[in-house]
C-alpha atoms as a PDB file:
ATOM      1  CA  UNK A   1    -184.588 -88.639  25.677  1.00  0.00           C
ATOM      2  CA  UNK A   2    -187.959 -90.318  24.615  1.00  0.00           C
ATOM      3  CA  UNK A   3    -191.184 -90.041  24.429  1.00  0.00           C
ATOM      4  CA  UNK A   4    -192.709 -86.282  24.834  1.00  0.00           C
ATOM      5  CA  UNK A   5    -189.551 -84.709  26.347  1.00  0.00           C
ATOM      6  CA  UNK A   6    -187.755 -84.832  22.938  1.00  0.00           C
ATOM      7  CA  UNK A   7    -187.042 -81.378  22.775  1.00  0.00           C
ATOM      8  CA  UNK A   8    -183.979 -78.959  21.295  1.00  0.00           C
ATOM      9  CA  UNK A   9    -181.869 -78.236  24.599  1.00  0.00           C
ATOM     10  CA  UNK A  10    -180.056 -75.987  22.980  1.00  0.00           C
ATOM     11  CA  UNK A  11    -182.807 -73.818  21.288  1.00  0.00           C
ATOM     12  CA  UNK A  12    -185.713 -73.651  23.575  1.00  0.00           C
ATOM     13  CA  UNK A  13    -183.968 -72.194  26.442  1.00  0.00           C
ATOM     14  CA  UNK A  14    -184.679 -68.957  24.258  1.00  0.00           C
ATOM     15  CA  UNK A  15    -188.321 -69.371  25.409  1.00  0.00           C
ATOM     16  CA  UNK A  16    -187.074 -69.144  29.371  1.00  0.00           C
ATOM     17  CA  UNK A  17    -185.182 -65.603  28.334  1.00  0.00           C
ATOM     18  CA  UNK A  18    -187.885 -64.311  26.631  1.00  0.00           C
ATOM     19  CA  UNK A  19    -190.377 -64.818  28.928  1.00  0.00           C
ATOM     20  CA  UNK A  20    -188.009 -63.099  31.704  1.00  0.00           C
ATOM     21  CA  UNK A  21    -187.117 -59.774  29.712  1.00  0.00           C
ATOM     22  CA  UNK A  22    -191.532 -58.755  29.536  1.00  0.00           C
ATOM     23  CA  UNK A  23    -191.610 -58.225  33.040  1.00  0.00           C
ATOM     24  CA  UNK A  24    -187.820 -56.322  33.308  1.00  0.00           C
ATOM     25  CA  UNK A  25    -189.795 -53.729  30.043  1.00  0.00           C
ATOM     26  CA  UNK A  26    -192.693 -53.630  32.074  1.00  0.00           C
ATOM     27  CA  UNK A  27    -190.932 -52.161  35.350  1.00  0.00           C
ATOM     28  CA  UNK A  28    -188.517 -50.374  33.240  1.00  0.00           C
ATOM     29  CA  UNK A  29    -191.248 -48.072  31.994  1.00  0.00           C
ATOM     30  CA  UNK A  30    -193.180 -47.958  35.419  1.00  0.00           C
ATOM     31  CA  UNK A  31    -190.355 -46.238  37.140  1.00  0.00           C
ATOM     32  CA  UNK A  32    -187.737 -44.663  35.055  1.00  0.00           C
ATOM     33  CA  UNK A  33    -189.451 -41.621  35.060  1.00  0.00           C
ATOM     34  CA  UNK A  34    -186.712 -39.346  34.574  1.00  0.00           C
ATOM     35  CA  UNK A  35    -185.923 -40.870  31.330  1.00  0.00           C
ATOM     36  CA  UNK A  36    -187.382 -39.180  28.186  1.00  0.00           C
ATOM     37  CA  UNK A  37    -190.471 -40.295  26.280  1.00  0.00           C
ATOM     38  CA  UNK A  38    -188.460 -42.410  23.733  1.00  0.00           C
ATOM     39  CA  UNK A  39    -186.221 -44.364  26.319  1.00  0.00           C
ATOM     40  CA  UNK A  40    -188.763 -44.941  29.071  1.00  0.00           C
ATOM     41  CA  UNK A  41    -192.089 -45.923  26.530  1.00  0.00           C
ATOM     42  CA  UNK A  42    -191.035 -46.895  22.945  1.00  0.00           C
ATOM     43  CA  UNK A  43    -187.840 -48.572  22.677  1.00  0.00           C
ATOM     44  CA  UNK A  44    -189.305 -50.784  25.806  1.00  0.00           C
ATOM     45  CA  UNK A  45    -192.693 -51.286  24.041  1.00  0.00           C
ATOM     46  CA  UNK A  46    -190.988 -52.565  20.973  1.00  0.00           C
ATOM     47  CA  UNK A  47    -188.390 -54.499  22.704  1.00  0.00           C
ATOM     48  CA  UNK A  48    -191.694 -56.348  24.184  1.00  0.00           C
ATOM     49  CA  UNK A  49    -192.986 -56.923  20.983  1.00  0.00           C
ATOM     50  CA  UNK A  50    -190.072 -58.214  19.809  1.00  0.00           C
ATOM     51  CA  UNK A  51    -189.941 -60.733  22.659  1.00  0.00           C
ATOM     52  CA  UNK A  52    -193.871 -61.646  22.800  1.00  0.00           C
ATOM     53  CA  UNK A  53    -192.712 -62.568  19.165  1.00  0.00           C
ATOM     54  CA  UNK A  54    -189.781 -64.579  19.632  1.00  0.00           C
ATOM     55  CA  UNK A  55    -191.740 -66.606  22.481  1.00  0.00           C
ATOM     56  CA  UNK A  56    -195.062 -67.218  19.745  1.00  0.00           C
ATOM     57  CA  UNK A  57    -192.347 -68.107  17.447  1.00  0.00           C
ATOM     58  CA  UNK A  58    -191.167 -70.268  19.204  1.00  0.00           C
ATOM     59  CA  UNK A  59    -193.817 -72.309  20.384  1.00  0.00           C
ATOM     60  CA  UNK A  60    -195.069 -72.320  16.687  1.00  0.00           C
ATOM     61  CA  UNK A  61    -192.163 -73.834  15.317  1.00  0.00           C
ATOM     62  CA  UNK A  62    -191.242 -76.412  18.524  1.00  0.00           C
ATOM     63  CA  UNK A  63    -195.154 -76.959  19.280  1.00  0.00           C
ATOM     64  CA  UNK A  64    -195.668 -79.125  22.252  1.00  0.00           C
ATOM     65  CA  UNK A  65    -191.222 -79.460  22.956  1.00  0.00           C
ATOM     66  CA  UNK A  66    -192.036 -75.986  24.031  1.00  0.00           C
ATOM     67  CA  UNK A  67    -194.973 -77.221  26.770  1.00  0.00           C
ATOM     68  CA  UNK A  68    -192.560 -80.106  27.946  1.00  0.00           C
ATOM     69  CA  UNK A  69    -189.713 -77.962  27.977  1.00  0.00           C
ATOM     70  CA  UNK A  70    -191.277 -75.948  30.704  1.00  0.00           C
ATOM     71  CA  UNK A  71    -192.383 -78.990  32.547  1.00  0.00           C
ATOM     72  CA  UNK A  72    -189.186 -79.898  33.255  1.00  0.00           C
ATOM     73  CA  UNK A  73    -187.555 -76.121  33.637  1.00  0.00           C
ATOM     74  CA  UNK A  74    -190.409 -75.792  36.179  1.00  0.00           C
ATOM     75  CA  UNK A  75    -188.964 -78.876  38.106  1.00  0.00           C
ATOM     76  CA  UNK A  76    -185.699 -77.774  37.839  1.00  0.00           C
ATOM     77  CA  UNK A  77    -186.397 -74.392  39.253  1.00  0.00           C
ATOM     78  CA  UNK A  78    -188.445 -76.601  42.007  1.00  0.00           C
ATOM     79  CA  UNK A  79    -186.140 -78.512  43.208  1.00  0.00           C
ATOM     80  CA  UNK A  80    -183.343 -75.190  43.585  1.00  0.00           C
ATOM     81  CA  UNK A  81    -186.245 -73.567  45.537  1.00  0.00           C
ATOM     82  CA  UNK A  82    -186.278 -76.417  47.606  1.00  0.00           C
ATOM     83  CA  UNK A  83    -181.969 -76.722  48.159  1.00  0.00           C
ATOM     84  CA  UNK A  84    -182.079 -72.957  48.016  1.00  0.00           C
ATOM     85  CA  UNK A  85    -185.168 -73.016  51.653  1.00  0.00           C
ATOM     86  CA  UNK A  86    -182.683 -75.787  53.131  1.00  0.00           C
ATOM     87  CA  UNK A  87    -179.716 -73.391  53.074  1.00  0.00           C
ATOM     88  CA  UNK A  88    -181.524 -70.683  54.665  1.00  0.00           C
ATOM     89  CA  UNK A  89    -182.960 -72.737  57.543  1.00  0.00           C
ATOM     90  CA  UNK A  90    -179.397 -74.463  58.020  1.00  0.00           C
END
């Protein structure tokens, strides 16, 4: 690679994983509600932390690789949208 998509293939992935768990904590604690106060609102609010962490961590250390990193994850996830629509029409 050159030019701005220099980026650690192997680390910023991370950023991708991250990102997906806040939403899984979010709808954990929205409807577990049989689950006592420590399992359905604190270990979930820290485990968000911890992630909202890792991701400004992240784009600290890696900067803009983190920006173009997405780019091209966007375009990837695009483009199996796209083959993904084609094989439910078909």
């Amino acid at each position: 690679w050159t030019g701005p998509f220099v980026f650690d293939s192997s680390e910023l992935p991370i950023i991708t994983i991250y990102l997906m768990y806040l939403p899984m904590f979010i709808q954990w604690m929205r409807k577990e509600k049989d689950q006592p106060l420590l399992k359905r609102f604190i270990m979930p609010t820290l485990a968000f932390c911890g992630s909202v962490f890792m991701v400004i961590a992240c784009i600290v250390s890696h900067k803009w690789g983190c920006f173009w990193y997405l780019i091209v994850f966007a375009v990837v996830m695009f483009f199996g949208w796209l083959v993904n629509k084609k094989k439910k029409i078909a």
